[in-house]
Structure formats: structure tokens, C-alpha cells
Protein backbone atom coordinates (compact mmCIF):
# COMPACT_ATOMS: atom_id res chain seq x y z
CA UNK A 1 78.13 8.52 14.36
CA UNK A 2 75.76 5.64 13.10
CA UNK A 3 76.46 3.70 10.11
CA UNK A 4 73.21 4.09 7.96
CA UNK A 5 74.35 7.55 7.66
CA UNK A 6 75.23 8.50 4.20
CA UNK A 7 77.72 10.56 1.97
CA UNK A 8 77.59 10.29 -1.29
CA UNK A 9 80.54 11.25 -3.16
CA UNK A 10 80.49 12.37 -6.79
CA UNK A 11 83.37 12.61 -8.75
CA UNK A 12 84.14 11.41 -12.49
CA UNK A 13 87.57 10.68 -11.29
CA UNK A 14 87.66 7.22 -9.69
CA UNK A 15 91.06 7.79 -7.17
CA UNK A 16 89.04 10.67 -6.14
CA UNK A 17 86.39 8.73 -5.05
CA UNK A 18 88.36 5.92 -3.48
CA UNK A 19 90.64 8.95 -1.53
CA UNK A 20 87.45 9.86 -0.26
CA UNK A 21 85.62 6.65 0.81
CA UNK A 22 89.29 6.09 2.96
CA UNK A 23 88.71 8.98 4.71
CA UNK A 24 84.69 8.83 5.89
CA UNK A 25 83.94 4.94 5.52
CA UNK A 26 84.32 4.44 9.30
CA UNK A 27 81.70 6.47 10.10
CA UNK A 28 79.64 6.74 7.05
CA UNK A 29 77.55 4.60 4.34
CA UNK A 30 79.46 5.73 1.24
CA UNK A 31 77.48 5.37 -2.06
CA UNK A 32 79.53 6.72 -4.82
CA UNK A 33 78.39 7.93 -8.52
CA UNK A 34 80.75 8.97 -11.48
CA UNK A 35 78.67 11.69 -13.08
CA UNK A 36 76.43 14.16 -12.48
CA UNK A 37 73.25 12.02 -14.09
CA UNK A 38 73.87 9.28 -11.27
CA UNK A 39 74.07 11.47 -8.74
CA UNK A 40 70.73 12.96 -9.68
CA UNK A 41 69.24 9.70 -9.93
CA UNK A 42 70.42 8.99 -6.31
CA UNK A 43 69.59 11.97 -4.74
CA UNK A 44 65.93 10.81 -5.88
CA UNK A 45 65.98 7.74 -4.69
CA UNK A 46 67.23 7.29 -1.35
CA UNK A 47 66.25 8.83 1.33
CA UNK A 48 69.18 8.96 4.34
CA UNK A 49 71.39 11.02 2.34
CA UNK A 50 73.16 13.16 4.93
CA UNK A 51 76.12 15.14 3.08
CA UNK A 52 77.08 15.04 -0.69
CA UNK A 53 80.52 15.44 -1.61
CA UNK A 54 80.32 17.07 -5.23
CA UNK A 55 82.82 17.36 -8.33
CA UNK A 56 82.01 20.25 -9.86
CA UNK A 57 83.37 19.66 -13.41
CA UNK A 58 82.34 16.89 -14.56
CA UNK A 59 81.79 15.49 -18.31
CA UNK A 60 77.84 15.56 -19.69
CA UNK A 61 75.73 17.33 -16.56
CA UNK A 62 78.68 19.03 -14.35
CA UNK A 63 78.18 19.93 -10.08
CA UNK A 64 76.10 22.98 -11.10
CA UNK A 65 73.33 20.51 -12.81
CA UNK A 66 73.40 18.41 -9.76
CA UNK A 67 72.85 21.83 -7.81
CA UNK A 68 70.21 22.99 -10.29
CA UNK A 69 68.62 19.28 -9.41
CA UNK A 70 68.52 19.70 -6.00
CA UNK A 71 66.98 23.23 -5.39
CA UNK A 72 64.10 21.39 -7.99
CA UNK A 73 63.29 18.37 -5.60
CA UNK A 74 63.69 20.92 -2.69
CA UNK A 75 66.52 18.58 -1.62
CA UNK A 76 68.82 21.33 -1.15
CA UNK A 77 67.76 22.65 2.15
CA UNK A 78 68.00 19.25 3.58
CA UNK A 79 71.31 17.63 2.89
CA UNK A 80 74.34 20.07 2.94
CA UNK A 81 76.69 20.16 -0.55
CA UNK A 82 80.28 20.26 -0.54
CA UNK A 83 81.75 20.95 -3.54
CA UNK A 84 84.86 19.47 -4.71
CA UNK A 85 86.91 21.79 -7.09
CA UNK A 86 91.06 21.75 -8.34
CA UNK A 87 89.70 24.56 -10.92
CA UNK A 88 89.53 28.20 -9.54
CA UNK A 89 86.56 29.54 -11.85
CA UNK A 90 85.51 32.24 -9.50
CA UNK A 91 82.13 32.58 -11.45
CA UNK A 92 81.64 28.67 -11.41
CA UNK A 93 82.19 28.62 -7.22
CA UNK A 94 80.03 31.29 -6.90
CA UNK A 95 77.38 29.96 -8.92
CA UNK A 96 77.21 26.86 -6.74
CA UNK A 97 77.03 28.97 -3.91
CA UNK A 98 73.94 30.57 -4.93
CA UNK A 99 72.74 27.34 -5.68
CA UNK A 100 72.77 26.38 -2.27
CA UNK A 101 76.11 24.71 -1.89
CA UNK A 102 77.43 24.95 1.77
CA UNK A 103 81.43 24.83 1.29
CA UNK A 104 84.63 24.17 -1.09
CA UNK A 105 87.03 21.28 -0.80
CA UNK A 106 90.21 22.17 -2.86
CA UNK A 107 92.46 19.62 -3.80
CA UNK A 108 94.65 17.80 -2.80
CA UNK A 109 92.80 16.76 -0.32
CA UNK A 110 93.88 17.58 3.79
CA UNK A 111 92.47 14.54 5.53
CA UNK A 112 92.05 15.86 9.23
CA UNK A 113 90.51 18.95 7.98
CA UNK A 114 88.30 17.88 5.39
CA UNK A 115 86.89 15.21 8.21
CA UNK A 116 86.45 17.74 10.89
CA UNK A 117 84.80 20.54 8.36
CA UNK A 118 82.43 17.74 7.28
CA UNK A 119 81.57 16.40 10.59
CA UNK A 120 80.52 19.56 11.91
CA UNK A 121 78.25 20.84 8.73
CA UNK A 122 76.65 17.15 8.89
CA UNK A 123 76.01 18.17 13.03
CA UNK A 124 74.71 21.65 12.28
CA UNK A 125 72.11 20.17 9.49
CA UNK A 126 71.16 17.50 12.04
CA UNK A 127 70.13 19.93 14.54
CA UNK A 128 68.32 21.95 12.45
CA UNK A 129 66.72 19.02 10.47
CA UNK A 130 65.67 17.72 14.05
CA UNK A 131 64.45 21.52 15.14
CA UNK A 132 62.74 21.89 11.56
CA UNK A 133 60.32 18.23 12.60
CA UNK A 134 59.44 19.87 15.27
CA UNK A 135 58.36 23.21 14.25
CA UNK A 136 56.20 21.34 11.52
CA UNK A 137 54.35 18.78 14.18
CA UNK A 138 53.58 22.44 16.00
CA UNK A 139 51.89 23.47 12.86
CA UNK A 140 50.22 20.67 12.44
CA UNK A 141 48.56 20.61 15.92
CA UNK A 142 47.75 24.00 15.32
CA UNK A 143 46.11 23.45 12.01
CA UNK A 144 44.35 20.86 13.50
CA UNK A 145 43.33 23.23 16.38
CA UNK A 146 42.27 25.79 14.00
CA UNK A 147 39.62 23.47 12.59
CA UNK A 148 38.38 22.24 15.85
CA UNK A 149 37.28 25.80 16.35
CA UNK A 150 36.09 26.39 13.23
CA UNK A 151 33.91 23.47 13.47
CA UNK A 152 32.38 23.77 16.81
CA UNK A 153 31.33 27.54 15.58
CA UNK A 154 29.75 25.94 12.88
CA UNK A 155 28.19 23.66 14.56
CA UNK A 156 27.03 26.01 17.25
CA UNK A 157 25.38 27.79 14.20
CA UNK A 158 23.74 25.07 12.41
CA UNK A 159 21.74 24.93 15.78
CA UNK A 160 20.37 27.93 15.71
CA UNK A 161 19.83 28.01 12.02
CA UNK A 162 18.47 24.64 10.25
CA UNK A 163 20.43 25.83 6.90
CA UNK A 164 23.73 26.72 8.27
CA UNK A 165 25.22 23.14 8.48
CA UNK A 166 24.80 22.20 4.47
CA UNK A 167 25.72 25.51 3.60
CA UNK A 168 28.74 26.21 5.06
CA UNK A 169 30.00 22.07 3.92
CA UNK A 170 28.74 23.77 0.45
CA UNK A 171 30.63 27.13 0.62
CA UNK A 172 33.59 25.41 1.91
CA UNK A 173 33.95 23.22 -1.37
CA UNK A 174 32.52 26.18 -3.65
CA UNK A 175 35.05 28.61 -2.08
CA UNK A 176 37.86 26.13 -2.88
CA UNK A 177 37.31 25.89 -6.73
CA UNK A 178 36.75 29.54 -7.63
CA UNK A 179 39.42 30.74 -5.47
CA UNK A 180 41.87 28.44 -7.01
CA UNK A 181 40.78 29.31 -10.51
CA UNK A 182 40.67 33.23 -9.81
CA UNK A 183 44.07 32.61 -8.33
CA UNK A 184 45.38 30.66 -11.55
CA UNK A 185 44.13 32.70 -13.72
CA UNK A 186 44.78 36.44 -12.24
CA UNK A 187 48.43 36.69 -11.31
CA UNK A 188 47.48 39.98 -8.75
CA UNK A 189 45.37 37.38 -6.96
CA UNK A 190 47.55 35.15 -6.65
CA UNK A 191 47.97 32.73 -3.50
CA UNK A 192 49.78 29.53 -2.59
CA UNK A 193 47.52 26.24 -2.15
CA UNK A 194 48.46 26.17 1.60
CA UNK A 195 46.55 30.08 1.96
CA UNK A 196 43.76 29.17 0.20
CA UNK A 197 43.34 26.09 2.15
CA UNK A 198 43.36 29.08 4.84
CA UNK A 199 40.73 30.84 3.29
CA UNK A 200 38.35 27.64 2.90
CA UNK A 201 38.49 27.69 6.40
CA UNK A 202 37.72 30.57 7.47
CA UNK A 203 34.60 30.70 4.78
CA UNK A 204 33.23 28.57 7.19
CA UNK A 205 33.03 31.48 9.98
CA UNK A 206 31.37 34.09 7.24
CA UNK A 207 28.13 33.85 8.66
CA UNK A 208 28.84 33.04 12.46
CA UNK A 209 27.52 36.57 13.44
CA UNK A 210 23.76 35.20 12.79
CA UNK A 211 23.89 33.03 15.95
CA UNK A 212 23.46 36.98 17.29
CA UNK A 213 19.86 37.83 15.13
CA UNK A 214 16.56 36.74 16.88
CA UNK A 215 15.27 33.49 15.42
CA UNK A 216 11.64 35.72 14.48
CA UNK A 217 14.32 37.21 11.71
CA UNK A 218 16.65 34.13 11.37
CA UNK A 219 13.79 31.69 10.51
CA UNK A 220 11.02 34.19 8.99
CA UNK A 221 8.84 32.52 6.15
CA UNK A 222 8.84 35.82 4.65
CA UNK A 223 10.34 39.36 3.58
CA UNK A 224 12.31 40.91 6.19
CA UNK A 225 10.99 44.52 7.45
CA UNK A 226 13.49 47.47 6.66
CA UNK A 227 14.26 47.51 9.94
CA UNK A 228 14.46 43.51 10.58
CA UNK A 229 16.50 43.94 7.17
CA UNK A 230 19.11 46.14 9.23
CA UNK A 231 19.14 43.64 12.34
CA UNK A 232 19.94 40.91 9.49
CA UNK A 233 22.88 42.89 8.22
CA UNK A 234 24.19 43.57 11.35
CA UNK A 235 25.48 39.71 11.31
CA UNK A 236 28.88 40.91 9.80
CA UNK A 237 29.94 43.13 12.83
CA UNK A 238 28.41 40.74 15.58
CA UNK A 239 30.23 37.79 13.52
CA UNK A 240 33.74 40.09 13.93
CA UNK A 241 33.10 40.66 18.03
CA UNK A 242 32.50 36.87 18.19
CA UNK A 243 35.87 36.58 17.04
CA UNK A 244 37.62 38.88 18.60
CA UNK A 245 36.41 37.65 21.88
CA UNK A 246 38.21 34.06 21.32
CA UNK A 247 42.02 34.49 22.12
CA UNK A 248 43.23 31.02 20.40
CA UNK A 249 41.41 31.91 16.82
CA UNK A 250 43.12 35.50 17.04
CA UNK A 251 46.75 33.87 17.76
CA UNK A 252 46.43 31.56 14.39
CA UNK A 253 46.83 32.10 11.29
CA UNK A 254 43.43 32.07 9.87
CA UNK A 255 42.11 34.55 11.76
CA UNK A 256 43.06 37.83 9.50
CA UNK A 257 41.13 35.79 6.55
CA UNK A 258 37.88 35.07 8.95
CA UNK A 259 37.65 38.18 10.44
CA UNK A 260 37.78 40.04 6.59
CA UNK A 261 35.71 37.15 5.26
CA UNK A 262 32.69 37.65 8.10
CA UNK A 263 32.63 41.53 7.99
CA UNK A 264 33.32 41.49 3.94
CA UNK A 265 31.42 39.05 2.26
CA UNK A 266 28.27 41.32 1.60
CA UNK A 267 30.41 43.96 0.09
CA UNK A 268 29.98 44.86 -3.10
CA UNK A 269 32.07 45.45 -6.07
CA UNK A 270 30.31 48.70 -6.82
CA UNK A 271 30.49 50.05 -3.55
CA UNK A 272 26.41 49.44 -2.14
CA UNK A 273 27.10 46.41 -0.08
CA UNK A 274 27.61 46.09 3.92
CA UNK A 275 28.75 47.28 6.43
CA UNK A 276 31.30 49.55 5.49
CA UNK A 277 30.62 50.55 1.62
CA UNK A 278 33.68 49.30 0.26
CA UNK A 279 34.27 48.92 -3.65
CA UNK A 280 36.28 47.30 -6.16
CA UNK A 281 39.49 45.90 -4.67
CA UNK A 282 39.18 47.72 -1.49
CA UNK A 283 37.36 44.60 -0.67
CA UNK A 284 39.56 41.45 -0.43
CA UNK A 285 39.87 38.88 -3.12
CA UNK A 286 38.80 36.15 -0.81
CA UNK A 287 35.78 38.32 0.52
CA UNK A 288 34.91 38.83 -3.00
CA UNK A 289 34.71 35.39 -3.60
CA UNK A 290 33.42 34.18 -0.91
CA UNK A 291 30.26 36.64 -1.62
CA UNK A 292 29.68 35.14 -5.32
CA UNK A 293 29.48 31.54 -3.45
CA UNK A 294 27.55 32.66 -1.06
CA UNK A 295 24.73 33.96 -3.12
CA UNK A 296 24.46 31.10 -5.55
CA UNK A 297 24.39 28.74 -2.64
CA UNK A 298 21.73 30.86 -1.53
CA UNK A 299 20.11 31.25 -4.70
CA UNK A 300 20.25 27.37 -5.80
CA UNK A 301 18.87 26.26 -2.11
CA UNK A 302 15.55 25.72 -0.32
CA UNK A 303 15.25 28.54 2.31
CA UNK A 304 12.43 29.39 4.45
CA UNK A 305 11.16 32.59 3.01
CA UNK A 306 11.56 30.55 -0.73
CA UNK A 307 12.13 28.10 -3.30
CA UNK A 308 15.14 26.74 -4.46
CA UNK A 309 15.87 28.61 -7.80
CA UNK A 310 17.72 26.48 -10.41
CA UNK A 311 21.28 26.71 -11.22
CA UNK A 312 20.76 28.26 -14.93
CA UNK A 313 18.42 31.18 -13.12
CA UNK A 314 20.46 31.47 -10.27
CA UNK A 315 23.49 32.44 -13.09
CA UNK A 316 21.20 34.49 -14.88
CA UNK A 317 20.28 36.32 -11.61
CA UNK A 318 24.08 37.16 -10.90
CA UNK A 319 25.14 38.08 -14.32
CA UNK A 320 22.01 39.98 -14.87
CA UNK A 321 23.43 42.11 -11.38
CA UNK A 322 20.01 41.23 -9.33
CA UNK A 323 21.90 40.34 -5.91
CA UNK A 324 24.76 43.26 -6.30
CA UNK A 325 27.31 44.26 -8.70
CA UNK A 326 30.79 41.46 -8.46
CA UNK A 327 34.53 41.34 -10.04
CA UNK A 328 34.01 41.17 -13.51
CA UNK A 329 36.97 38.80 -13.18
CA UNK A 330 35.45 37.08 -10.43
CA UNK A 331 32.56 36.08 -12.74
CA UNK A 332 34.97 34.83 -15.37
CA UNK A 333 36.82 32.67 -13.47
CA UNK A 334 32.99 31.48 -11.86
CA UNK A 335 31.24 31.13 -15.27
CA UNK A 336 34.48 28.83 -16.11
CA UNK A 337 33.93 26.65 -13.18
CA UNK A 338 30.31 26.20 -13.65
CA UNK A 339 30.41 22.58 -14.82
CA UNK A 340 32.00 21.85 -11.41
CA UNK A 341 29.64 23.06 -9.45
């Protein structure tokens, strides 16, 4: 084993820690710390920690507060914990167990068996530590493959419609503060940063199904026909065969959001959107949200069959249920993150 590998041993008991050092400083850095506060302040601070060897009682914070400590920094699934106990406190032990601790070392101390028991945990973490980088440069090529695609569809669209490219950059960034404000304020809408990240994404695709209308309805200076109106909506289920005719988006993991997201976002809370008449919270949260961007992005811009309305009308126009009925707690969290607009 190479030397810059580290155990730290922790231990108010100073033989203890000198037993200890005797037995792994051949093949270890040992850095040492008399009480549980050290320890923490260790942990924090370096970085090639590879085992810790852990008292558990202790005077002021104890093993357990180390433990406690660790599962905060996320430090625990990292570098395996032995803990080092004469006491036989069944509901201590298992306590550190739950916390994440990997074995017990009893004392006194049995030198060939503590080494080899050590060893191999320290082997096993390696491995998986090693397997673990690996699995997360995957992701991160795919991520990074999921917005190449995303990107050349919206570019592909921006051809064929002189709008697309500034509105989708918009409804990216407008997608990205209301669902992270309906998600911090409404705990049954709830999602982690990293799937709303996944959901900016894939607002991108929500109108990719217009590269399918004629450009005489695309690009028409003024109101659409009844019928050229139902061509128009039909942009939700073209956008949907689009994807479902490109194998690499449907093997990632944004393609449940864009798929939901394209046939969705004209849905409307009260049931009389498109295409398939879904209300209230049969429609997804990220749907839903993407639909209130959409239509103030739509409202507040320049478009070929009008003017740009301004942001206090375009509000107005929403609240006052002129494009379609919305969450009420969608329009909360949106009237809250008007100034950052």
C-alpha cells in the first residue's frame, strides 16, 4: 500500500493511540486526534482520509458526534469507520451502526486481526470509490449528451421559426425560477435541484413539434383560421412522435420530462386546454409551469401576428384568466417571482 494513505485514529486515550500507530504506520499516514472535536475538524480538512479508527466514548463530543458529523459532510459513504469500543452498550454500537459505521474493534487489541480486517475494508472502499468515479464521468458524458440533443432540436427549430431561438434561451431561465420557487414553497411539488435542472432542459423541447406546421401557419401576420387553429395545436402530438423516433433521447433521463412537457404544456388547469383535456393535477407540475412561462414569454414578446404587450398587462392578462385557467399555487409562487423576471 502507498504511504499518503491515511488512518486517522481517534481515541482520548493516548497508549491507545500509540498501540495503534505501531500496528498500521508501515503502511499508512497516521494522523491522530484526542477528541471527537479534532477529529471533526480533520475529517473537514483533509482530503486522503482512507479509514478512521474511532473511540466511541469519548469526553465532550463522543464517536456517535463524529458519526453524526460525517453523514452531515456526506463523508460517511466515502471513508469506512471502525469503531473502537471496551464498553458493551448494545444501544450505543448499534447506534453507530446506523450511523454508518462499518465494524467494531474490541479491546485489547489482536494485532494480526485487527490489520487484516482493516486492510480488506480499506480494499473493498477502494474499489468501490474507484467504480463510483466512473459511474459519475458516465453521467456526466451523458448529461452532456443530453444537451447536445436538446440543442441541435432547438436549433433545428429556430430555423424554421425566427422566434424560437430567444424564446426557448427565455423559457429555459423562466422555467428555472418558478419551478424552484413552486418547489420550495409546495412540499407535494417538491424536487431535488439536479431534476429540475432536468426539467429546464427538457422546456427547451416544448415546442419542437412546430418544426411539423406549414410556415403559411407558423409565420402568419394574422389570426389563425379554426381550422389552421387545429393544425397549430397539433404541435404537441407531432412534438411527442419527434421524440419518440430518436432512440438516444428515449434512453436518458430527461426524456419522461420532455415528452410530458411537449404534449402538456397547453393543458389547462380547468380542464379546456390541449390535446388531451386534462385538469388540475392530472397535468404535471412541470407541464404546469412550463405553460405559465410560456404564455408570458409569449405575451411580453414581439410576434408576427402582434405587439409585444408589457409585463404589468401581460400579468393582468393571466390573473384576469384571458389565456386559460392555471394552479392557483402556480400563480403564487409566479406573482412572487415577478421582480426576477
Amino acid at each position: 500500500m502507498k504511504k499518503e494513505k491515511t488512518i486517522l485514529i481517534v481515541d482520548d486515550i493516548e497508549i491507545n493511540r500509540v498501540f495503534l500507530d505501531e500496528i498500521f504506520h508501515k503502511e499508512y499516514t497516521i494522523v491522530e486526534a484526542s477528541n471527537g472535536a479534532e477529529a471533526i475538524e480533520i475529517i473537514n480538512n483533509r482530503e486522503n482520509i482512507t479509514a478512521v479508527l474511532l473511540d466511541l466514548i469519548m469526553p465532550g463530543l463522543n464517536g456517535i458526534d463524529v458519526l453524526k458529523a460525517m453523514n452531515e459532510n456526506g463523508k460517511i459513504s466515502k471513508i469506512p469507520v471502525f469503531l473502537i469500543t471496551a464498553a458493551d452498550s448494545e444501544e450505543m454500537l448499534l447506534e453507530g451502526y446506523n450511523l454508518g459505521a462499518i465494524d467494531i474493534i474490541t479491546k485489547p487489541f489482536t494485532t494480526q486481526f485487527l490489520k487484516c480486517r482493516v486492510n480488506n475494508v480499506i480494499e473493498l472502499y477502494e474499489h468501490r470509490n474507484d467504480l463510483q468515479s466512473i459511474i459519475d464521468e458516465q453521467v456526466r458524458k451523458i448529461n452532456e449528451m443530453n444537451q447536445s440533443i436538446v440543442q441541435t432540436l432547438a436549433t433545428v427549430l429556430e430555423f424554421r421559426d425566427c422566434e424560437s431561438g430567444e424564446h426557448v434561451k427565455r423559457i429555459c431561465g423562466l422555467t428555472r425560477i418558478l419551478m424552484t420557487e413552486v418547489s420550495d414553497t409546495y412540499p407535494e411539488y417538491r424536487l431535488p435541484k439536479e431534476e429540475i435542472e432536468k426539467v429546464v432542459t427538457s422546456s427547451s423541447l416544448h415546442d419542437i413539434g412546430k418544426i411539423s406546421v406549414p410556415d403559411s401557419i407558423l409565420n402568419k401576420p394574422g389570426k389563425l383560421t379554426q381550422e389552421e387553429f387545429e393544425i397549430m395545436k397539433q404541435h404537441t402530438v407531432k412534438g411527442c412522435e419527434i421524440l419518440e423516433n430518436m432512440p438516444d433521447l428515449m434512453n436518458n433521463e430527461i426524456y419522461n420530462y420532455s415528452y410530458d412537457i411537449c404534449r402538456h404544456h397547453h393543458e389547462r388547469w380547468n380542464g379546456k386546454g390541449y390535446p388531451d383535456g386534462l385538469k388540475g393535477d392530472e397535468i404535471s407540475i412541470w407541464a404546469q409551469v412550463v405553460s405559465v412561462v410560456d404564455v408570458y414569454d409569449a405575451l411580453i414578446s414581439e410576434r408576427v401576428y402582434k405587439k409585444a404587450f408589457s409585463k404589468e398587462v401581460a400579468v393582468d392578462m393571466i390573473y384576469n384568466g384571458e389565456c386559460g385557467a392555471f394552479n392557483p399555487k402556480v400563480l403564487s409562487s409566479f406573482k412572487k417571482i415577478l421582480d426576477k423576471l
